[in-house]
C-alpha atoms as a PDB file:
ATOM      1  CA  UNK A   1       3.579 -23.878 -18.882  1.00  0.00           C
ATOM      2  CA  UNK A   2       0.594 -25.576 -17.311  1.00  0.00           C
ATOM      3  CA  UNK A   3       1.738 -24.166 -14.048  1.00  0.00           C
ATOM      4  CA  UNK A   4       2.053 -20.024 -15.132  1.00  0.00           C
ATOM      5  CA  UNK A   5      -1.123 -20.622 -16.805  1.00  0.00           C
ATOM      6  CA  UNK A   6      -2.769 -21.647 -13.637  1.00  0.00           C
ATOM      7  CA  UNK A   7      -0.775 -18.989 -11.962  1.00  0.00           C
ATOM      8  CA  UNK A   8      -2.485 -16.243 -14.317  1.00  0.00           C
ATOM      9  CA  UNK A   9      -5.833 -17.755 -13.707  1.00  0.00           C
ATOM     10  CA  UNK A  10      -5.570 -17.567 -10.035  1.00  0.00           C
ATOM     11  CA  UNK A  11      -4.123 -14.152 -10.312  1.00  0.00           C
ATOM     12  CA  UNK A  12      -7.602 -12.949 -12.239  1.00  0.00           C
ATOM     13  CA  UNK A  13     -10.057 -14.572 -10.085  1.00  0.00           C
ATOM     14  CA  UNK A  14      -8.484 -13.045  -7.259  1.00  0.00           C
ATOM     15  CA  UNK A  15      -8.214  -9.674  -8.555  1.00  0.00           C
ATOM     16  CA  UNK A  16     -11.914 -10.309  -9.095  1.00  0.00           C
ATOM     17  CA  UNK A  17     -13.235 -11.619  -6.170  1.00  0.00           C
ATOM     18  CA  UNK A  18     -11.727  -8.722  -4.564  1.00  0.00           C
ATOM     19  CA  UNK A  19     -13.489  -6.274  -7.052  1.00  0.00           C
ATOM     20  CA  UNK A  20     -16.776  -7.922  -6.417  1.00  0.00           C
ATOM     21  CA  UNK A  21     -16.064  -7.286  -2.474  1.00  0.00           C
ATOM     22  CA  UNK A  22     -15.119  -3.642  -2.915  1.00  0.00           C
ATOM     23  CA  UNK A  23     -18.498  -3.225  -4.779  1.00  0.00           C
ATOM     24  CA  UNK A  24     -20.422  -5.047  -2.131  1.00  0.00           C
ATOM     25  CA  UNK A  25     -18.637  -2.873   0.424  1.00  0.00           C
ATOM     26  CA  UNK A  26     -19.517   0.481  -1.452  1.00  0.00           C
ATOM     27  CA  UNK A  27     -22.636   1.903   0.684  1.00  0.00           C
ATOM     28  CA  UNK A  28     -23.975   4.165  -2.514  1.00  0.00           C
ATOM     29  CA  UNK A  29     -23.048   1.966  -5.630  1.00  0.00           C
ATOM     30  CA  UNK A  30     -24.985  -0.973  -6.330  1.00  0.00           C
ATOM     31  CA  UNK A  31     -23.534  -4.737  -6.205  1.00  0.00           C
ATOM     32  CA  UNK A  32     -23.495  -5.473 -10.027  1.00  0.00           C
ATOM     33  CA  UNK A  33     -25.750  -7.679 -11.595  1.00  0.00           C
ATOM     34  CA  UNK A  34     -23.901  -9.532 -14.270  1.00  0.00           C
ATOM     35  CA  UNK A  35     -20.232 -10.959 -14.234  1.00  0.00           C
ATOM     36  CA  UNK A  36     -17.456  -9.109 -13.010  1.00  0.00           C
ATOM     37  CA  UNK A  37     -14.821  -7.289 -15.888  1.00  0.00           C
ATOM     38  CA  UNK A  38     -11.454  -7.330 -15.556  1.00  0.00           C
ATOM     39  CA  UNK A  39      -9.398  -5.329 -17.996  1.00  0.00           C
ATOM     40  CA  UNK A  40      -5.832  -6.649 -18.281  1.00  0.00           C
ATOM     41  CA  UNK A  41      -2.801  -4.919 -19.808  1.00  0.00           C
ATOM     42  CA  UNK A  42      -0.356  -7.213 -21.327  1.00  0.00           C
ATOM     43  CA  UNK A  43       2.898  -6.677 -22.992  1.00  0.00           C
ATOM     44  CA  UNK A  44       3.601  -9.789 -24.675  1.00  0.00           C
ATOM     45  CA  UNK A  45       3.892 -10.360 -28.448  1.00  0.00           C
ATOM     46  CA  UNK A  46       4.434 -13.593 -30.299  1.00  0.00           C
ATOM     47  CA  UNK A  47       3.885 -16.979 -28.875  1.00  0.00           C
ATOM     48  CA  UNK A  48       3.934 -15.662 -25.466  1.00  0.00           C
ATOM     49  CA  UNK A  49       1.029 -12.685 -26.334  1.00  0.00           C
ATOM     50  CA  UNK A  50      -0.566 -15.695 -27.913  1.00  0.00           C
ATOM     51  CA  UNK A  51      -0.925 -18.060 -25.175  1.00  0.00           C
ATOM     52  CA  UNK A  52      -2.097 -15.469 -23.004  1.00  0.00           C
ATOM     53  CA  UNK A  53      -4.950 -14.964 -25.073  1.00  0.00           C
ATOM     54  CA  UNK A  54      -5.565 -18.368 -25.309  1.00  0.00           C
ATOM     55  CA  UNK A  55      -5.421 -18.784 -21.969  1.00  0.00           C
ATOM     56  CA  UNK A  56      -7.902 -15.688 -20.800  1.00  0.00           C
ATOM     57  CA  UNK A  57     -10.254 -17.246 -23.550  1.00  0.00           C
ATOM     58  CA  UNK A  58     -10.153 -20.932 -21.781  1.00  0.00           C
ATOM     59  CA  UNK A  59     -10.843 -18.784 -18.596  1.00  0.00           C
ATOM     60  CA  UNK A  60     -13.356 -16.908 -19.675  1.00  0.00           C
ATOM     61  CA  UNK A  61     -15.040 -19.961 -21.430  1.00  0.00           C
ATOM     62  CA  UNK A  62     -14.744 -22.014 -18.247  1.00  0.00           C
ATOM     63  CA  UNK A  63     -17.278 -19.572 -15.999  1.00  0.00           C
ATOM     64  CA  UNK A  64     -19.669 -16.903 -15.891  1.00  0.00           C
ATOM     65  CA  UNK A  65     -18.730 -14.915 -12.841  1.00  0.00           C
ATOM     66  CA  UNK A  66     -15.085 -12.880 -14.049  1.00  0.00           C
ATOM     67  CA  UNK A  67     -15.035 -11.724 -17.273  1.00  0.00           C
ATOM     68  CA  UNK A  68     -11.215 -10.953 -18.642  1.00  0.00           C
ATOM     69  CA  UNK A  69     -10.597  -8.649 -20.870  1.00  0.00           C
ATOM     70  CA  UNK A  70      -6.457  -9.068 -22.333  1.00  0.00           C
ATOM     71  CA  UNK A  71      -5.808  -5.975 -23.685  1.00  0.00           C
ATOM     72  CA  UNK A  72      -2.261  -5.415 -25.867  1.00  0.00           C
ATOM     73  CA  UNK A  73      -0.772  -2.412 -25.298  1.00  0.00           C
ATOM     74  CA  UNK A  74       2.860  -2.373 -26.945  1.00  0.00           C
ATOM     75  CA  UNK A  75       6.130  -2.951 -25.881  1.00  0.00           C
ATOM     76  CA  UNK A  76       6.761  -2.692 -21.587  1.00  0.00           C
ATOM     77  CA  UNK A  77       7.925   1.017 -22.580  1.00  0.00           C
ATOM     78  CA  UNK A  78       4.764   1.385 -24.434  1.00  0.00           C
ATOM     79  CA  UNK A  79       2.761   0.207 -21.623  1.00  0.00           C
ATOM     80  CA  UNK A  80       4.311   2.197 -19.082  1.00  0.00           C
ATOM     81  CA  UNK A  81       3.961   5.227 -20.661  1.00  0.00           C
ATOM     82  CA  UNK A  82      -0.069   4.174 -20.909  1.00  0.00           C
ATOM     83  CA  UNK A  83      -0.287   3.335 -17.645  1.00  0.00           C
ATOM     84  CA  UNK A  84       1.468   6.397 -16.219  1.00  0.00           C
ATOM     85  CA  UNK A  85      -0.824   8.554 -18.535  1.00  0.00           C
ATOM     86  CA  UNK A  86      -4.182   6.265 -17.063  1.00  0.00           C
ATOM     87  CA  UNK A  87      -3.093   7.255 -13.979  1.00  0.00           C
ATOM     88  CA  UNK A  88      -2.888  11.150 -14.693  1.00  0.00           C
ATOM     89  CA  UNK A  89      -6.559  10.494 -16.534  1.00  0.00           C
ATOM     90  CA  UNK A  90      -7.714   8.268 -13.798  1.00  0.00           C
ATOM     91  CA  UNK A  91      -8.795   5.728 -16.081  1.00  0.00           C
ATOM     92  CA  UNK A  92      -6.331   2.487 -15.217  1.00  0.00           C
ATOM     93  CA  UNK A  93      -6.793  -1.649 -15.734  1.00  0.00           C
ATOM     94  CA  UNK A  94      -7.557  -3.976 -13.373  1.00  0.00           C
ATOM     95  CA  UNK A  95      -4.634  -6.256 -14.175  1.00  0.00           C
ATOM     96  CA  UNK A  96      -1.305  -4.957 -15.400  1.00  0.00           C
ATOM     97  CA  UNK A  97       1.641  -7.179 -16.806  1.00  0.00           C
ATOM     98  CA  UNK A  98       4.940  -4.950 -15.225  1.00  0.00           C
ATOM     99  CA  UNK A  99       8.359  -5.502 -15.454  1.00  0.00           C
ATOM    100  CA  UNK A 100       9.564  -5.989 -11.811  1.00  0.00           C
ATOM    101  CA  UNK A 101      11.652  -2.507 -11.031  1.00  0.00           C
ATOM    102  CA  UNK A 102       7.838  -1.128 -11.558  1.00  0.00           C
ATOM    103  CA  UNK A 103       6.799  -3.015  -8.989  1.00  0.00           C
ATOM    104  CA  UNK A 104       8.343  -1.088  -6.542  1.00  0.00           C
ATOM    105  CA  UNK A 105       7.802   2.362  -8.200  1.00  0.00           C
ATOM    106  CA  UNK A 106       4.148   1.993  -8.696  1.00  0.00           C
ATOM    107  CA  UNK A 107       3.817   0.491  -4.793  1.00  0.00           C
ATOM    108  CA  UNK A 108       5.692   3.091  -2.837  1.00  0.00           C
ATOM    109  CA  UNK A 109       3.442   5.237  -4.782  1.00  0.00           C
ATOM    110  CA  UNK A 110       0.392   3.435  -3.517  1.00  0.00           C
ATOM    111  CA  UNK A 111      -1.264   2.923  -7.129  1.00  0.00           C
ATOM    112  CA  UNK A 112      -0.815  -1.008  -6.631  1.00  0.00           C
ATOM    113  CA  UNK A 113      -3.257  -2.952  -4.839  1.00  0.00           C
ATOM    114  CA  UNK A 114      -1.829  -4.399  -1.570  1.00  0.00           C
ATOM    115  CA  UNK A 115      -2.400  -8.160  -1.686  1.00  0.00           C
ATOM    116  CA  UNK A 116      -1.548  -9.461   2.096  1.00  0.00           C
ATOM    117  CA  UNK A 117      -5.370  -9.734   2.758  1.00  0.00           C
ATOM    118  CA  UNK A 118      -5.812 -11.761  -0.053  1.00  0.00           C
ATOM    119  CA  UNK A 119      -3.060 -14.125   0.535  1.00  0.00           C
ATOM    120  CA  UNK A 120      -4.250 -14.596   4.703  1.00  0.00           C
ATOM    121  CA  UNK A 121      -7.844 -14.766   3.409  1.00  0.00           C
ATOM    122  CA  UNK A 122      -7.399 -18.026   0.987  1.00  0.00           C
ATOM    123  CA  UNK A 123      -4.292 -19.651   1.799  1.00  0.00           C
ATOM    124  CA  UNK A 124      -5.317 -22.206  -0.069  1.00  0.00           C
ATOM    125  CA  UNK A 125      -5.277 -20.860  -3.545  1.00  0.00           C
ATOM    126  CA  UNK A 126      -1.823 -18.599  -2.431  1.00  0.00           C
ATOM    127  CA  UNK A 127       0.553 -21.012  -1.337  1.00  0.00           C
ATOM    128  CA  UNK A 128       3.470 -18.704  -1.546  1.00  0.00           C
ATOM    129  CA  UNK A 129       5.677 -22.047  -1.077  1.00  0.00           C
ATOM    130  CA  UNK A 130       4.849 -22.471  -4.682  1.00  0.00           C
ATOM    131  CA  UNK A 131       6.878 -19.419  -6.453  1.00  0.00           C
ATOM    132  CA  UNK A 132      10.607 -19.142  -6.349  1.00  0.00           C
ATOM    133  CA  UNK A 133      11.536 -17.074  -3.168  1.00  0.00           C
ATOM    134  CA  UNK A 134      14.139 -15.044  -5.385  1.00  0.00           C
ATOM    135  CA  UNK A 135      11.098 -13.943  -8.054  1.00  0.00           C
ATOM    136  CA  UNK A 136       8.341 -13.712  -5.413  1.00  0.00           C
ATOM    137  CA  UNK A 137      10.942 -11.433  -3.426  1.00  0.00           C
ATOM    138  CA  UNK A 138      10.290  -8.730  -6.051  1.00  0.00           C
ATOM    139  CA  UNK A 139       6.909  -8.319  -5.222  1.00  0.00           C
ATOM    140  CA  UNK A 140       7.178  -7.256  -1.976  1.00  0.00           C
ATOM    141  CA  UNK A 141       7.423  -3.322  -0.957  1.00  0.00           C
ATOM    142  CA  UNK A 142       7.794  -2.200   2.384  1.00  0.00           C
ATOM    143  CA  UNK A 143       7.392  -6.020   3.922  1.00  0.00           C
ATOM    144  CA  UNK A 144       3.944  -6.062   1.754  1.00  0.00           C
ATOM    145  CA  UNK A 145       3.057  -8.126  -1.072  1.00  0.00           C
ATOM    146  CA  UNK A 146       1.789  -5.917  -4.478  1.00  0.00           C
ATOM    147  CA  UNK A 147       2.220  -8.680  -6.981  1.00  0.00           C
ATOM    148  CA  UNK A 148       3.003 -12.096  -7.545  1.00  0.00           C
ATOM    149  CA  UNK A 149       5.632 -13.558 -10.587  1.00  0.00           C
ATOM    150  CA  UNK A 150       4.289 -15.050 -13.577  1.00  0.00           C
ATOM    151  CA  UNK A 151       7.120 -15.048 -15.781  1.00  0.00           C
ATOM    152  CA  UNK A 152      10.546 -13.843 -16.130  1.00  0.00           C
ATOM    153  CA  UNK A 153      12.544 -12.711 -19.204  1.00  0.00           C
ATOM    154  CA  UNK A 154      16.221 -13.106 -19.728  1.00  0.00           C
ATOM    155  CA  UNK A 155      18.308 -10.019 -20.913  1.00  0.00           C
ATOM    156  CA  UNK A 156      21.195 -10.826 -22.941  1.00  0.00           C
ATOM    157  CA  UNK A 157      24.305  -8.970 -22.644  1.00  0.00           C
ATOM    158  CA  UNK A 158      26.671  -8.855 -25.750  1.00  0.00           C
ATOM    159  CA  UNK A 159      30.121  -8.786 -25.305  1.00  0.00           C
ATOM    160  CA  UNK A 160      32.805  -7.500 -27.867  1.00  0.00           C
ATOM    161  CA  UNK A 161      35.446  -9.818 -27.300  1.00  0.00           C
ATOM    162  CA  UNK A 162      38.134  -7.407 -29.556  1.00  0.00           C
ATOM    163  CA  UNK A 163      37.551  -5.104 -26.574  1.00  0.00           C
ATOM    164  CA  UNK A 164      38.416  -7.409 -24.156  1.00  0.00           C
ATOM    165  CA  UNK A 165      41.275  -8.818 -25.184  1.00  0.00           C
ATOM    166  CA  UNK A 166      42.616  -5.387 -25.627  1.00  0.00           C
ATOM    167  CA  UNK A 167      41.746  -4.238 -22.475  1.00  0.00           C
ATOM    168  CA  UNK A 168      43.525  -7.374 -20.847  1.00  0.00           C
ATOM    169  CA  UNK A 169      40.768  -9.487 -20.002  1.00  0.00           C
ATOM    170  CA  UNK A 170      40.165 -13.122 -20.703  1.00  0.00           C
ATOM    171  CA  UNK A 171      37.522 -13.707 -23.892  1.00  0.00           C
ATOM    172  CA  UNK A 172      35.495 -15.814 -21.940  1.00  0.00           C
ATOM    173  CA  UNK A 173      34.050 -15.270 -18.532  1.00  0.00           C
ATOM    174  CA  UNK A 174      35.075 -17.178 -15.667  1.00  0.00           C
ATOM    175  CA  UNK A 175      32.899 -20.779 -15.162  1.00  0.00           C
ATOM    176  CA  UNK A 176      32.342 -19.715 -11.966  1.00  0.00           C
END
C-alpha cells in the first residue's frame, strides 16, 4: 500500500509542477501567487475511497506548494459520463482516476496530457522500472505515455456450472 500511495503522491506533484510551468509559460496570465490546486476525480468508494482521502490529506498536510482537491464523483460510469460532459462544458479536473480502455479513448482524442516530457525531465522521480510492464503498457497511446497505473481491479466472471455440464464441458476450468 505504502508503495501506490507514494505512487499517487508523485502522480499529483507532477501534474502540478507541470501546471505551475504552463502558468509561468503563459505570456498574458500571471504566475499565481499562492499554492497550486489540483482538482482530482476519483471513483473509489469504501476503504479504497477512504485511503485516498487520507492519503491527499497527508499530502496536502505535508507542503504548501500543491494543493489537492479529491473529489468523488460516483461509480467509473458515473464519472465518465461527468467527464465527457466537462469536456463538452470545458470545465474538466486536473487529475482523473480512469479505468484503462479510457485511456486510450480519451488520448487518441488528445484530451489527456502527454507525459513523455515529464518522465525525460525527472527520471528520478519516474523510474518506469518500478511499475509492472503489463499495467504500465496500458498507458501508452501511439508509443506515448498519457498515464501511469495506480491500481488495478479484478473482474469476476461467474460461471453456471448446470450450463456447462450440459453443454459438454468440464465444471472446472483447466489448471493451466
Amino acid at each position: 500500500m505504502k508503495k501506490r500511495s507514494i505512487i499517487l503522491l508523485l502522480i499529483i506533484v507532477l501534474v502540478g509542477q507541470s501546471l505551475g510551468s504552463l502558468f509561468a509559460a503563459g505570456a498574458s496570465e500571471a504566475a499565481p501567487t499562492g499554492p497550486v490546486k489540483i482538482v482530482y476525480w476519483r471513483s473509489l468508494t469504501g476503504v479504497a475511497g477512504d485511503i485516498q482521502d487520507e492519503l491527499v490529506a497527508k499530502f496536502n498536510a505535508s507542503q504548501d506548494k500543491v494543493i489537492v482537491e479529491a473529489q468523488f464523483q460516483g461509480a467509473y460510469a458515473d464519472l465518465i459520463q461527468k467527464l465527457l460532459a466537462g469536456l463538452a462544458a470545458g470545465e474538466v479536473p486536473d487529475v482523473v482516476l480512469l479505468d484503462s480502455p479510457f485511456v486510450t479513448l480519451f488520448a487518441k482524442d488528445g484530451v489527456l496530457f502527454n507525459l513523455d516530457d515529464l518522465v525525460k525531465k525527472d527520471k528520478t522521480s519516474f523510474d518506469l522500472k518500478n511499475y509492472i510492464p503489463g499495467l504500465l503498457e496500458d498507458g501508452y497511446y501511439d508509443g506515448s505515455l498519457y498515464a501511469l497505473p495506480f491500481m488495478r481491479s479484478t473482474p469476476l466472471l461467474y460461471v453456471n456450472g448446470d450450463m456447462l455440464a450440459e453443454s459438454g464441458l468440464p465444471r472446472r476450468a483447466p489448471a493451466t
